[in-house]
Protein backbone atom coordinates (compact mmCIF):
# COMPACT_ATOMS: atom_id res chain seq x y z
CA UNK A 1 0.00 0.00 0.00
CA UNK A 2 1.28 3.22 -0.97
CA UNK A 3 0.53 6.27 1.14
CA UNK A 4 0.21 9.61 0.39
CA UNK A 5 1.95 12.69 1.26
CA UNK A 6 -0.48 13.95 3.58
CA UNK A 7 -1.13 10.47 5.04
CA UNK A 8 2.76 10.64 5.77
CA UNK A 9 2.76 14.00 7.33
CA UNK A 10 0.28 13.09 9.37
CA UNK A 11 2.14 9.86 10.76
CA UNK A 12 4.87 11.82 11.45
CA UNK A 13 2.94 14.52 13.51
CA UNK A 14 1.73 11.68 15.54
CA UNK A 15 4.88 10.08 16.16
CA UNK A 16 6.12 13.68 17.38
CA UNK A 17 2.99 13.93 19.38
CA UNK A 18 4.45 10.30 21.06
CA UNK A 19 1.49 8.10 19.62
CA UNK A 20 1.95 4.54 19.43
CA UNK A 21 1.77 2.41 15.84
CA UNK A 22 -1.53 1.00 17.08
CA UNK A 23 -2.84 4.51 18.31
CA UNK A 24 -2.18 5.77 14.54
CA UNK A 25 -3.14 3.18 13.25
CA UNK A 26 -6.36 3.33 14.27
CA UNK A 27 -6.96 7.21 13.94
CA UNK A 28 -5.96 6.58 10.35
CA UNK A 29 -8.06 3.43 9.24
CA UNK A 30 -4.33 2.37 8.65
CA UNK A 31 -3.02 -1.54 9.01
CA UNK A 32 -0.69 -1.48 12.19
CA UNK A 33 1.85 -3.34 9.98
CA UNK A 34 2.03 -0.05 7.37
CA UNK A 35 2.40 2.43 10.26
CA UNK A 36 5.57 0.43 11.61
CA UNK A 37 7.10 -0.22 8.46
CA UNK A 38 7.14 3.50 7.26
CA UNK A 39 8.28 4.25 10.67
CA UNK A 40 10.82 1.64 10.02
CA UNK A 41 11.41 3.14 7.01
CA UNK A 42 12.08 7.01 8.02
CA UNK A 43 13.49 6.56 11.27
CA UNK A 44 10.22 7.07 13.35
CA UNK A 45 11.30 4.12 15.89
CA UNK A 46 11.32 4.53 19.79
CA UNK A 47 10.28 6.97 21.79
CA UNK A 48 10.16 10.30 20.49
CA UNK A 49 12.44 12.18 22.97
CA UNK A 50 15.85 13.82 22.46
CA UNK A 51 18.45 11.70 21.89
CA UNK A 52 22.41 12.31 21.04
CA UNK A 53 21.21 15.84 20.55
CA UNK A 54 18.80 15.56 17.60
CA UNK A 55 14.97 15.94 18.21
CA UNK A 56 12.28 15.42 15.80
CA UNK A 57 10.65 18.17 13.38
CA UNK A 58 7.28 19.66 15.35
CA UNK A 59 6.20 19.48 11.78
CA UNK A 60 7.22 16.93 10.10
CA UNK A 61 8.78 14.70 12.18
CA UNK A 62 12.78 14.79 10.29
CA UNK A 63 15.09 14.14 12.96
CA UNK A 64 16.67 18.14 13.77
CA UNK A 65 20.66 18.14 14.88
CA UNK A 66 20.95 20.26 17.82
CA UNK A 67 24.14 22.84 18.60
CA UNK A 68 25.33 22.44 21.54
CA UNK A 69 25.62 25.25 24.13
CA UNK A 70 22.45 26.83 21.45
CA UNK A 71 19.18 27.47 22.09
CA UNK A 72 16.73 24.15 21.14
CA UNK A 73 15.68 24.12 17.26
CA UNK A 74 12.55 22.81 17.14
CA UNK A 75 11.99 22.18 13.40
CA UNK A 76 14.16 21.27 10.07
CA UNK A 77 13.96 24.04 7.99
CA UNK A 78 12.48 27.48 7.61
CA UNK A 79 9.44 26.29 5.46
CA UNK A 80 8.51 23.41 8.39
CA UNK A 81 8.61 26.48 10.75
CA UNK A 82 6.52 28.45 8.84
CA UNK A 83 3.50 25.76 8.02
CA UNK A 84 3.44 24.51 11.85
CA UNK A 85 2.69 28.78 12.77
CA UNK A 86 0.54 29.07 10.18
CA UNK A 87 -1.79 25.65 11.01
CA UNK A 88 -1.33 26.15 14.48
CA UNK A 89 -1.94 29.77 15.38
CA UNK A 90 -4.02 28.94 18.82
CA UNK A 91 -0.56 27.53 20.18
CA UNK A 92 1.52 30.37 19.60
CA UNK A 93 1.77 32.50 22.41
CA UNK A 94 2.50 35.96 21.07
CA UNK A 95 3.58 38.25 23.65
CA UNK A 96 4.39 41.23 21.55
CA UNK A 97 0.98 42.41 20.25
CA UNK A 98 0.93 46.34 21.08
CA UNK A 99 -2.55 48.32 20.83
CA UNK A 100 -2.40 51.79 18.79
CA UNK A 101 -4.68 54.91 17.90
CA UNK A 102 -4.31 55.73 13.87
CA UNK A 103 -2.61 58.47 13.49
CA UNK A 104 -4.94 59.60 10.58
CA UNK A 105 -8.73 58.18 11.02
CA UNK A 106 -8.38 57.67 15.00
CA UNK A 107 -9.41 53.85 14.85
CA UNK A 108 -7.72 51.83 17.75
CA UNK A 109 -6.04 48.56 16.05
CA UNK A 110 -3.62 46.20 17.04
CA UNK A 111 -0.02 44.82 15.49
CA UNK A 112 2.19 42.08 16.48
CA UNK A 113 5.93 42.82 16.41
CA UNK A 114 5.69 46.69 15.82
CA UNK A 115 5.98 48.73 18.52
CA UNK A 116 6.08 52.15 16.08
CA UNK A 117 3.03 51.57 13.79
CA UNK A 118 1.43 54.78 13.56
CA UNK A 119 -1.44 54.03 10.71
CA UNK A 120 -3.67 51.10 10.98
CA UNK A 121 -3.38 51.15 6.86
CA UNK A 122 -1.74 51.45 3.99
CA UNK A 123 -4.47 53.45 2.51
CA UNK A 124 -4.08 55.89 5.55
CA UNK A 125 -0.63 56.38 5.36
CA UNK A 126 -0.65 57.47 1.75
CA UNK A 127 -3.80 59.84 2.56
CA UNK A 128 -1.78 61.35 6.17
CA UNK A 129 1.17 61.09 3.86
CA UNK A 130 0.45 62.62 1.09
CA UNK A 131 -2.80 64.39 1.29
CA UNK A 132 -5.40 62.41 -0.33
CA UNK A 133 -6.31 58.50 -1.47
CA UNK A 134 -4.24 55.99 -2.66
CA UNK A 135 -7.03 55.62 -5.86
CA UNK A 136 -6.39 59.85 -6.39
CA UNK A 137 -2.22 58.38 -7.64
């Protein structure tokens, strides 16, 4: 039985999660035997704790090298990172959300990560800016 790429991905999250063959197995409708073999296959055995200093992916379940004396990585590349924040934006805990007034229409908004938005728009930047609408340019 072949299984497909999300079917895989989705092995591998529950492998990282510390789910069992049988576990998966039966979340997936899968045979036990084809969960253990492709864990077999891409080094998904044992327990799913650090070991010599590599970890696996949050995402996709690669095993990640660690630095030593570095902070932990948690994933395997830059585009893992980016797909587990964007499915699992409940989880993140932003800290850095900062609450503004708009400089030009006086509407209170919200940013994360900027602490000097002034404008809770492009469109009223280029009107504070420059005097008028974006659709006058």
């Amino acid at each position: 039985m072949r299984l497909t790429e999300k079917q895989q991905s989705e092995i591998r999250r529950c492998r990282v999660e510390g789910l069992g063959y049988l576990k998966i197995a039966k979340q997936m409708d899968l045979s036990v035997n084809t969960v253990r073999s492709f864990c077999d296959r891409n080094g998904l055995t044992g327990t799913a704790k650090k070991q010599d200093g590599v970890i696996p992916c949050k995402c996709c379940g690669r095993p990640v090298r660690q630095n030593p004396g570095r902070k932990e990585k948690k994933f395997c590349s830059d585009e893992c990172r980016v797909k587990w924040w964007n499915t699992h934006q409940n989880q993140v805990n932003r800290k850095a959300m900062y609450e503004f007034r708009c400089a030009r229409c006086g509407k209170t908004f919200t940013a994360y990560g900027n602490d000097h938005r002034k404008y809770c728009s492009h469109d009223c930047y280029i009107a504070d800016r420059f005097g008028g609408d974006q659709s006058e340019y």
